[in-house]
C-alpha atoms as a PDB file:
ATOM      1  CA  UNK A   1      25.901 -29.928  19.882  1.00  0.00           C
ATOM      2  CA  UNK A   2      23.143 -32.720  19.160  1.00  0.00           C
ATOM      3  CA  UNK A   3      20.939 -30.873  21.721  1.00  0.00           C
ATOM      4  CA  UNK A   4      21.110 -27.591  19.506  1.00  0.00           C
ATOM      5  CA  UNK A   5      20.271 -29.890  16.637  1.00  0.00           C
ATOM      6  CA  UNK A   6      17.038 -31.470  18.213  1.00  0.00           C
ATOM      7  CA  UNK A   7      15.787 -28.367  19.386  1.00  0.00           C
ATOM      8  CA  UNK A   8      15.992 -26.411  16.341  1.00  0.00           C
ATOM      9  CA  UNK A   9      13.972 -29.725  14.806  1.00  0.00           C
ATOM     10  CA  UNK A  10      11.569 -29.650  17.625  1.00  0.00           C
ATOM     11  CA  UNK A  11      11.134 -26.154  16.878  1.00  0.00           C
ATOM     12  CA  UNK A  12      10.749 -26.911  13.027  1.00  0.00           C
ATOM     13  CA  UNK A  13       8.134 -29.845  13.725  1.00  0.00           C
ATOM     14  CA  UNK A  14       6.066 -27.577  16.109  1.00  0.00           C
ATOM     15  CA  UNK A  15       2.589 -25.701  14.478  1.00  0.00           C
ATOM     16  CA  UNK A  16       2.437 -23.257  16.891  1.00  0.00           C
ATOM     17  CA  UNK A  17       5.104 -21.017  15.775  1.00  0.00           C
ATOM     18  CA  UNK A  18       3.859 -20.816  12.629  1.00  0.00           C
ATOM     19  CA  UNK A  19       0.560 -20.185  13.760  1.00  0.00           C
ATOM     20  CA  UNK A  20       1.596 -17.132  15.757  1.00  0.00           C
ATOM     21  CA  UNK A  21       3.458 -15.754  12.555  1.00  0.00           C
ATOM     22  CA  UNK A  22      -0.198 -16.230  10.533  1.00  0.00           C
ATOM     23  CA  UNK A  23      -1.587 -14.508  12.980  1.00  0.00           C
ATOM     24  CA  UNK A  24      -0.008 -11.963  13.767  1.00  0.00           C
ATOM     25  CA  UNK A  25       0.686 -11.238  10.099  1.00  0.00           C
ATOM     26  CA  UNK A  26      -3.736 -10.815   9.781  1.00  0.00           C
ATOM     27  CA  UNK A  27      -3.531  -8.829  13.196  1.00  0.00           C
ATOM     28  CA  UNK A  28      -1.179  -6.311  11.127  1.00  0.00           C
ATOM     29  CA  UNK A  29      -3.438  -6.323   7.719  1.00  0.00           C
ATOM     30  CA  UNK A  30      -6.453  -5.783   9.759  1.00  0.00           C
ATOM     31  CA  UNK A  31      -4.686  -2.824  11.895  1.00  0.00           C
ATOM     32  CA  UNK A  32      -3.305  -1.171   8.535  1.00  0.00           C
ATOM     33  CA  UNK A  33      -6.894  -1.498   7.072  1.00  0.00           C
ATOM     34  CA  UNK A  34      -8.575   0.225   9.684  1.00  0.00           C
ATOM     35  CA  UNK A  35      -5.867   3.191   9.969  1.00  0.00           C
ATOM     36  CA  UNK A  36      -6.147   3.699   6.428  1.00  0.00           C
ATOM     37  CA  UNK A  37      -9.728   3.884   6.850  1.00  0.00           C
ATOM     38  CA  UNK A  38      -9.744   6.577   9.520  1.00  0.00           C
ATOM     39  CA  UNK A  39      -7.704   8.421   7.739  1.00  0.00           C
ATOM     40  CA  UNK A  40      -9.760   8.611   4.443  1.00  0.00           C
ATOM     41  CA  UNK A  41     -13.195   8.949   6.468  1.00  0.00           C
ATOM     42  CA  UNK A  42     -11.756  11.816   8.703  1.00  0.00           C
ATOM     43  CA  UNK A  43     -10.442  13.209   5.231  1.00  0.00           C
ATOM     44  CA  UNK A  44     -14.082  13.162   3.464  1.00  0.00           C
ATOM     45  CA  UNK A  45     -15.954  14.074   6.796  1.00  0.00           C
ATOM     46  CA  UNK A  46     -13.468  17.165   6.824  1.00  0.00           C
ATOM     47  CA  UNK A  47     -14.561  18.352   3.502  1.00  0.00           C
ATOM     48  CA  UNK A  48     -18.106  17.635   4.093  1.00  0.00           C
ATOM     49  CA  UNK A  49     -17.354  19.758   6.857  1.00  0.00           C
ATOM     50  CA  UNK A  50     -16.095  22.236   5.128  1.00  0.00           C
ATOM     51  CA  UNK A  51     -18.630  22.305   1.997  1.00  0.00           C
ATOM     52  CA  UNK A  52     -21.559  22.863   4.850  1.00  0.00           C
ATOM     53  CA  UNK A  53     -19.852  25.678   6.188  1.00  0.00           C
ATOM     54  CA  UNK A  54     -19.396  27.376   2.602  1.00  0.00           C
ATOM     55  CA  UNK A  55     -23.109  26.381   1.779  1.00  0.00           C
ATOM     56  CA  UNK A  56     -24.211  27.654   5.512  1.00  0.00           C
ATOM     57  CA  UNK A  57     -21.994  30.897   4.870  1.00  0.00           C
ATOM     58  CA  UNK A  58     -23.114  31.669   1.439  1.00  0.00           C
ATOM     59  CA  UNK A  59     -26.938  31.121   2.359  1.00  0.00           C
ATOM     60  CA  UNK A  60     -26.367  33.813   5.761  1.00  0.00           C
ATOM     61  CA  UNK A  61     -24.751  36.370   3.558  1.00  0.00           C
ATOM     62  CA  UNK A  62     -27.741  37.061   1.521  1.00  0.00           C
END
């Protein structure tokens, strides 16, 4: 039983775990940011897309 006890302090008194957590934690915010940004860039670069094509369309039909 005093082995559980000293690891789980070991464990407690060890950076590294913590470390990991921060990390990993940024690795997450910096994935989300970049997935929300794909989406809203494809989003605008479709309807930039799609005023050309109405511009392009209207300027043919004449």
């Amino acid at each position: 039983m005093t082995s559980h006890f000293k690891a789980i302090r070991n464990f407690l008194k060890e950076e590294q775990g913590p470390t990991t957590v921060e990390y990993a934690v940024m690795l997450a915010m910096i994935v989300g940011v970049c997935i929300v940004s794909v989406v809203y860039l494809a989003a605008r670069t479709g309807d930039s897309f799609d005023t050309s094509a109405g511009a392009i369309s209207g300027a043919t039909s004449n």
